[in-house]
Protein backbone atom coordinates (compact mmCIF):
# COMPACT_ATOMS: atom_id res chain seq x y z
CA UNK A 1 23.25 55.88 29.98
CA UNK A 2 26.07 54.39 28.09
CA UNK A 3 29.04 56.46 27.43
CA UNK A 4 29.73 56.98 23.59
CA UNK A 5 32.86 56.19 21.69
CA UNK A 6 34.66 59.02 19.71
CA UNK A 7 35.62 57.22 16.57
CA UNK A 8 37.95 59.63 14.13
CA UNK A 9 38.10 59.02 10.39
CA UNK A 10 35.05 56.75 10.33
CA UNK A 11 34.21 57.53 6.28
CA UNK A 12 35.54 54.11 5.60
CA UNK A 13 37.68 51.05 5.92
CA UNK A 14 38.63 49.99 9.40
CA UNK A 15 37.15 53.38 11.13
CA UNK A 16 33.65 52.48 9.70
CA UNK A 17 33.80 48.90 10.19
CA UNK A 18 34.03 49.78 13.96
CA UNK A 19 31.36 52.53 14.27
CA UNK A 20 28.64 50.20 12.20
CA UNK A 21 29.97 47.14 15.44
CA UNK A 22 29.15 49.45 17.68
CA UNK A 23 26.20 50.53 16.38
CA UNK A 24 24.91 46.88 15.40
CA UNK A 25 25.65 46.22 19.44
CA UNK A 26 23.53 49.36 20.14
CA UNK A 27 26.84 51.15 21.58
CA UNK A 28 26.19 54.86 21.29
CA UNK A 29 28.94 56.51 18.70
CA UNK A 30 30.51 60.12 17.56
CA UNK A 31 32.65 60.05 14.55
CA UNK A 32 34.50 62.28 12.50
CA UNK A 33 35.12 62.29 8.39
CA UNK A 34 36.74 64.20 6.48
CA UNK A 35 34.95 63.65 3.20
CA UNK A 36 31.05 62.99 3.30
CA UNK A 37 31.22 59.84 1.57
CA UNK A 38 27.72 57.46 1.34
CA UNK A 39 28.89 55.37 4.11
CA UNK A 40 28.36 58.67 6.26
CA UNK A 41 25.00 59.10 5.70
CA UNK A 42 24.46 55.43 6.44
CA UNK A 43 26.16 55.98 9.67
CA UNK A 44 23.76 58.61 10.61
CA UNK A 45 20.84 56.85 9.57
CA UNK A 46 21.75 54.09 12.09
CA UNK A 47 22.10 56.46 14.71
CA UNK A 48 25.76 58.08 15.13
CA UNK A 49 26.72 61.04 15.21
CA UNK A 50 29.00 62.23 12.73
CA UNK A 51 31.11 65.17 12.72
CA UNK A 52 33.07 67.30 10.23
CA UNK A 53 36.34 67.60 11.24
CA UNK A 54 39.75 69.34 9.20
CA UNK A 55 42.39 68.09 11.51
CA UNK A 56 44.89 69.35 9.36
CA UNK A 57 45.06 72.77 10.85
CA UNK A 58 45.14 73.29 15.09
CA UNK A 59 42.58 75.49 14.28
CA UNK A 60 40.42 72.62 13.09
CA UNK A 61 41.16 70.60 15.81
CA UNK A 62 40.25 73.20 18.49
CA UNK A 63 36.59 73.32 16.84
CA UNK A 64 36.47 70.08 16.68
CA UNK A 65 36.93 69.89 20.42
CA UNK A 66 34.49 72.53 21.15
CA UNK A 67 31.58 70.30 18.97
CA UNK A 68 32.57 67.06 20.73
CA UNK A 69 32.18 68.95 24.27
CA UNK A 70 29.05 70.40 23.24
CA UNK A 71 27.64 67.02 22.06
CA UNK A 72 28.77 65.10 25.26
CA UNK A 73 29.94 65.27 28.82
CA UNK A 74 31.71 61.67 28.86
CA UNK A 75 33.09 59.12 26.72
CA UNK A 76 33.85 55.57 26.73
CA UNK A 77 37.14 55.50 24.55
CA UNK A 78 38.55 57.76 21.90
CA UNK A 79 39.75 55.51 18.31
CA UNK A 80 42.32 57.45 16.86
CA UNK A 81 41.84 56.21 13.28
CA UNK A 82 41.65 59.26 11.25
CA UNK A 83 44.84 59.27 9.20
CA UNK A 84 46.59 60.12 5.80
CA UNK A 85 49.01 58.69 3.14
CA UNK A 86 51.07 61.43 2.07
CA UNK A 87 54.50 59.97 0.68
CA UNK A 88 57.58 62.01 -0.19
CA UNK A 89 57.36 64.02 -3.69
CA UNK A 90 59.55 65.78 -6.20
CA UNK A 91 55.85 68.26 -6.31
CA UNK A 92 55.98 68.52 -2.28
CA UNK A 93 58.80 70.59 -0.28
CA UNK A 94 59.81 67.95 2.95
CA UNK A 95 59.45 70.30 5.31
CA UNK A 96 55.36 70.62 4.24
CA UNK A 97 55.02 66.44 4.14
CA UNK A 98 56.66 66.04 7.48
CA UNK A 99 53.91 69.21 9.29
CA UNK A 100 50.74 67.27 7.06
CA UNK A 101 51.60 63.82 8.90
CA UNK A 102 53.11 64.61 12.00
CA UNK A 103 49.69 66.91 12.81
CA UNK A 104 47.05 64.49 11.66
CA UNK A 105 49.03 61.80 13.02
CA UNK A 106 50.77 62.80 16.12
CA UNK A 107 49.15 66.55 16.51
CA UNK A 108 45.38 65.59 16.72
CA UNK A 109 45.58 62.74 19.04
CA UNK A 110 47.63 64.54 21.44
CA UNK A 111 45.54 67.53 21.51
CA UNK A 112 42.35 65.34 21.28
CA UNK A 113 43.92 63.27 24.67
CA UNK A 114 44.55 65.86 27.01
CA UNK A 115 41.11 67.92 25.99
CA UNK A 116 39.15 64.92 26.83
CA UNK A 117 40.71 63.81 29.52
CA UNK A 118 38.18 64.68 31.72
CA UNK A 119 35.51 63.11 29.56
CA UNK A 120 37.06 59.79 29.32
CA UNK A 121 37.42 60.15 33.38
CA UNK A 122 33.62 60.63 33.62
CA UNK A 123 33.27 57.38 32.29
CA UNK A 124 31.85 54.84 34.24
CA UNK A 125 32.24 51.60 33.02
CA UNK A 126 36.03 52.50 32.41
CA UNK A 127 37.79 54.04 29.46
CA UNK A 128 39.96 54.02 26.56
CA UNK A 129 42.12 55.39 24.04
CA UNK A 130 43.24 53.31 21.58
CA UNK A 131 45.88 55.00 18.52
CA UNK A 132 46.17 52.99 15.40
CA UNK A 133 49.91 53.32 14.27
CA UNK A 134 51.52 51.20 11.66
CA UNK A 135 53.67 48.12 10.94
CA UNK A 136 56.27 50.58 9.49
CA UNK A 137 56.87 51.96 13.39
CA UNK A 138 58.89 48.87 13.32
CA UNK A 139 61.18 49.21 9.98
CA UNK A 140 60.74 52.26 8.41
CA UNK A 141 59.94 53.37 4.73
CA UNK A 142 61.90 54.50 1.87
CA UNK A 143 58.60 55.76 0.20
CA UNK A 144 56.84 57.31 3.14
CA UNK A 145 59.42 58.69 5.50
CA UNK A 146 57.46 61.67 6.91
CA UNK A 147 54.62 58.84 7.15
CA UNK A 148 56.08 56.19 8.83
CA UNK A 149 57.54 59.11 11.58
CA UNK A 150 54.63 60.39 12.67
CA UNK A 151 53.21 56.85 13.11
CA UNK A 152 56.49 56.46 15.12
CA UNK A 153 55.54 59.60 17.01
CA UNK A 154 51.99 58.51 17.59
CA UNK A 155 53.29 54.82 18.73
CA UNK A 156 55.54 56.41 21.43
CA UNK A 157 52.38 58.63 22.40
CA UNK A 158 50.65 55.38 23.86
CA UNK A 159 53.30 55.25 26.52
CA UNK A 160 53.06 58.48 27.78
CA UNK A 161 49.61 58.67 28.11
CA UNK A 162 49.30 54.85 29.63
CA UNK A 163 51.84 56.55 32.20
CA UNK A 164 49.30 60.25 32.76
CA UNK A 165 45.91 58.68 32.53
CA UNK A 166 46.04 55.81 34.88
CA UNK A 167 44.63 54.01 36.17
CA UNK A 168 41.44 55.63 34.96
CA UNK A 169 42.09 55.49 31.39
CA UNK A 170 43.87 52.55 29.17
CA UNK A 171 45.93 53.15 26.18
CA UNK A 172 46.86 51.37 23.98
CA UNK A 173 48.07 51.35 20.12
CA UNK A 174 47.77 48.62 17.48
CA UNK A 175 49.84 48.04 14.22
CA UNK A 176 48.00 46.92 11.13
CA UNK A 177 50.30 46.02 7.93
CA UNK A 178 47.95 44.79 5.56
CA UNK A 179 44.13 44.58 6.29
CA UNK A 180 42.39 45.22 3.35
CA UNK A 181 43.35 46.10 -0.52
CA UNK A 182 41.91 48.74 -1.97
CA UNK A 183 40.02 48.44 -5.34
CA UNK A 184 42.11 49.79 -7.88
CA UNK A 185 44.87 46.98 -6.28
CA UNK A 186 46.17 44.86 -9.42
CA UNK A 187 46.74 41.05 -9.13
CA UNK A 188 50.82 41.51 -9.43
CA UNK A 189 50.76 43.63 -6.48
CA UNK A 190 47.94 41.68 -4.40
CA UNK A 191 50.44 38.25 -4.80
CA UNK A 192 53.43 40.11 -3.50
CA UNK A 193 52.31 42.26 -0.92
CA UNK A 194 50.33 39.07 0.75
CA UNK A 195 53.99 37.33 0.51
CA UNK A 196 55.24 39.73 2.92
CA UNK A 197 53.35 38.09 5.54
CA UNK A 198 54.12 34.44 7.51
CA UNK A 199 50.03 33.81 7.45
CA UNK A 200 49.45 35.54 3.75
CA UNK A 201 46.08 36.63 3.76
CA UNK A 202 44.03 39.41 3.29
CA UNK A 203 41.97 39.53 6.86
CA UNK A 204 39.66 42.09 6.12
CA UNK A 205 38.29 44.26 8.72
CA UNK A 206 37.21 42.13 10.98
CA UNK A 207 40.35 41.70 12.26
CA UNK A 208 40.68 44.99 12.72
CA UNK A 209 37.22 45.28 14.54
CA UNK A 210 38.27 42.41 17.03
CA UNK A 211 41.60 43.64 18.07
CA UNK A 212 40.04 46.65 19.17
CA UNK A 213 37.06 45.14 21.18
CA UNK A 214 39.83 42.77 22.58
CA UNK A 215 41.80 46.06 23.85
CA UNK A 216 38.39 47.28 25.19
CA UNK A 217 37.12 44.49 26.79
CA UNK A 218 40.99 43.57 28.30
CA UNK A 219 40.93 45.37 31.99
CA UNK A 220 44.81 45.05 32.52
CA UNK A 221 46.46 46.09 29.51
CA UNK A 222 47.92 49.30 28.99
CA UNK A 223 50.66 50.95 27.49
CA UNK A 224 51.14 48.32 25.05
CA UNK A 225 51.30 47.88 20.75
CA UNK A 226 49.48 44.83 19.21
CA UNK A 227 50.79 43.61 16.19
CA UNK A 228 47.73 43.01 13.69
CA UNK A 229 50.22 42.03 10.85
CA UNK A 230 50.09 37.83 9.86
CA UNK A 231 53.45 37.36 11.22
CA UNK A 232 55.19 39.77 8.50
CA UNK A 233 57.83 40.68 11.09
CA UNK A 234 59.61 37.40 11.21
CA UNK A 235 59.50 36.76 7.23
C-alpha cells in the first residue's frame, strides 16, 4: 500500500494545488486547514483526508500529532505549507508577531519532523520533507520582519534535518516569490510586482506543483533551497 503524503495548509493556493496532483495521480493524501473553506470538502470528496489543525498553540500541534499517528503508521513525505502573513503593526506588540510566525513557521515543522520521524522511516519507497520558505530568506523585509525571520528560521531547518534524517529521509526547502495574485490584487500593483522578476510572469501553481514532484522524484538531493522566483534575484 502506498504511503500517504502529509500536506499542511491544503485550504488553498499552492497547498491544494498539490493535494488535488496527488489525488488526480491516485497518491493517497492527509492534509491539514485551518479554515474549512469549499475547496476542503472537495478534497474529501476525492478521497483525502483532511484534518483540523490550530498550529498556533504547541498544544495544537501535539493533537495534531496524536490524529496523524492515529490515522497512519507511515508516510511518504511531509509538505510543510501551512503558513501565515502577519506583518508588523502599530495594533500588534513585536514581541506577539515574532511568537505567531516563528511557531507556525519554524515551531510546527520542527515539532512535526522529529514526531514523524519514524513514520517517514517506515516508508518504503523513500521519503521526504519538503519546507516551503520564502524569497525574502534571501533579502529581508521592511514590512514583514517577524515574517521573513521565521521563514529564515525554517530555511536553516532544512539543513539540519538533511544532516539527522539521512540517508533515509530527504529535505529539502523551496523559495517561491511570486506564484499567484490574489483576487482583490489591483492592476498598478500586478504591473510592478511582476517587474521585480527577470522572467515577469505570473506562473501560477503549477509551478509550484512541479518543483515539488521534481524534489520528490530527485533521489540525490538533499539539504538544498530551490529558487521558484523568475530570476527576481539578479534584477
Amino acid at each position: 500500500m502506498t504511503s500517504p503524503i502529509l500536506i499542511t495548509g491544503a485550504g488553498q493556493r499552492i497547498g491544494l494545488a498539490f493535494a488535488s496532483h496527488c489525488l488526480e495521480k491516485g497518491t493517497p493524501v492527509i492534509v491539514t486547514y485551518r479554515t474549512r473553506r469549499p475547496a476542503v470538502d472537495t478534497l474529501e470528496k476525492a478521497g483525502a483526508r483532511c484534518i483540523h489543525a490550530d498550529f498556533s498553540t504547541n498544544e495544537g500541534v501535539a493533537t495534531f500529532i496524536d490524529q496523524l499517528k492515529a490515522e497512519t503508521s507511515t508516510l511518504r513525505a511531509i509538505i510543510h505549507n501551512a503558513s501565515d502573513w502577519l506583518p508588523e503593526s502599530p495594533d500588534t506588540a513585536p514581541a506577539e508577531v515574532m511568537a505567531a510566525m516563528m511557531q507556525i513557521h519554524t515551531m510546527t515543522p520542527y515539532c512535526i519532523n522529529l514526531a514523524c520521524r519514524d513514520l517517514l522511516e517506515r516508508s518504503e519507497t523513500g521519503a521526504d520533507i519538503v519546507h516551503m520558505t520564502d524569497y525574502v530568506v534571501e533579502k529581508g523585509s521592511a514590512k514583514h520582519i517577524a515574517y521573513a525571520a521565521s521563514k529564515a528560521a525554517l530555511d536553516n531547518l532544512t539543513l539540519s534535518f538533511a544532516r539527522l534524517l539521512a540517508p533515509k529521509v530527504k529535505v529539502n526547502a523551496i523559495a517561491p516569490s511570486l506564484i499567484m495574485f490574489n483576487k482583490d490584487d489591483d492592476e498598478a500593483y500586478r504591473a510592478k510586482t511582476l517587474k521585480k522578476s527577470l522572467l515577469g510572469i505570473e506562473p501560477g501553481e503549477s509551478a509550484a506543483v512541479e518543483a515539488i514532484e521534481f524534489l520528490l522524484n530527485n533521489p540525490y538531493i538533499t539539504g538544498r533551497t530551490i529558487g521558484l522566483d523568475g530570476g527576481r534575484h539578479l534584477v
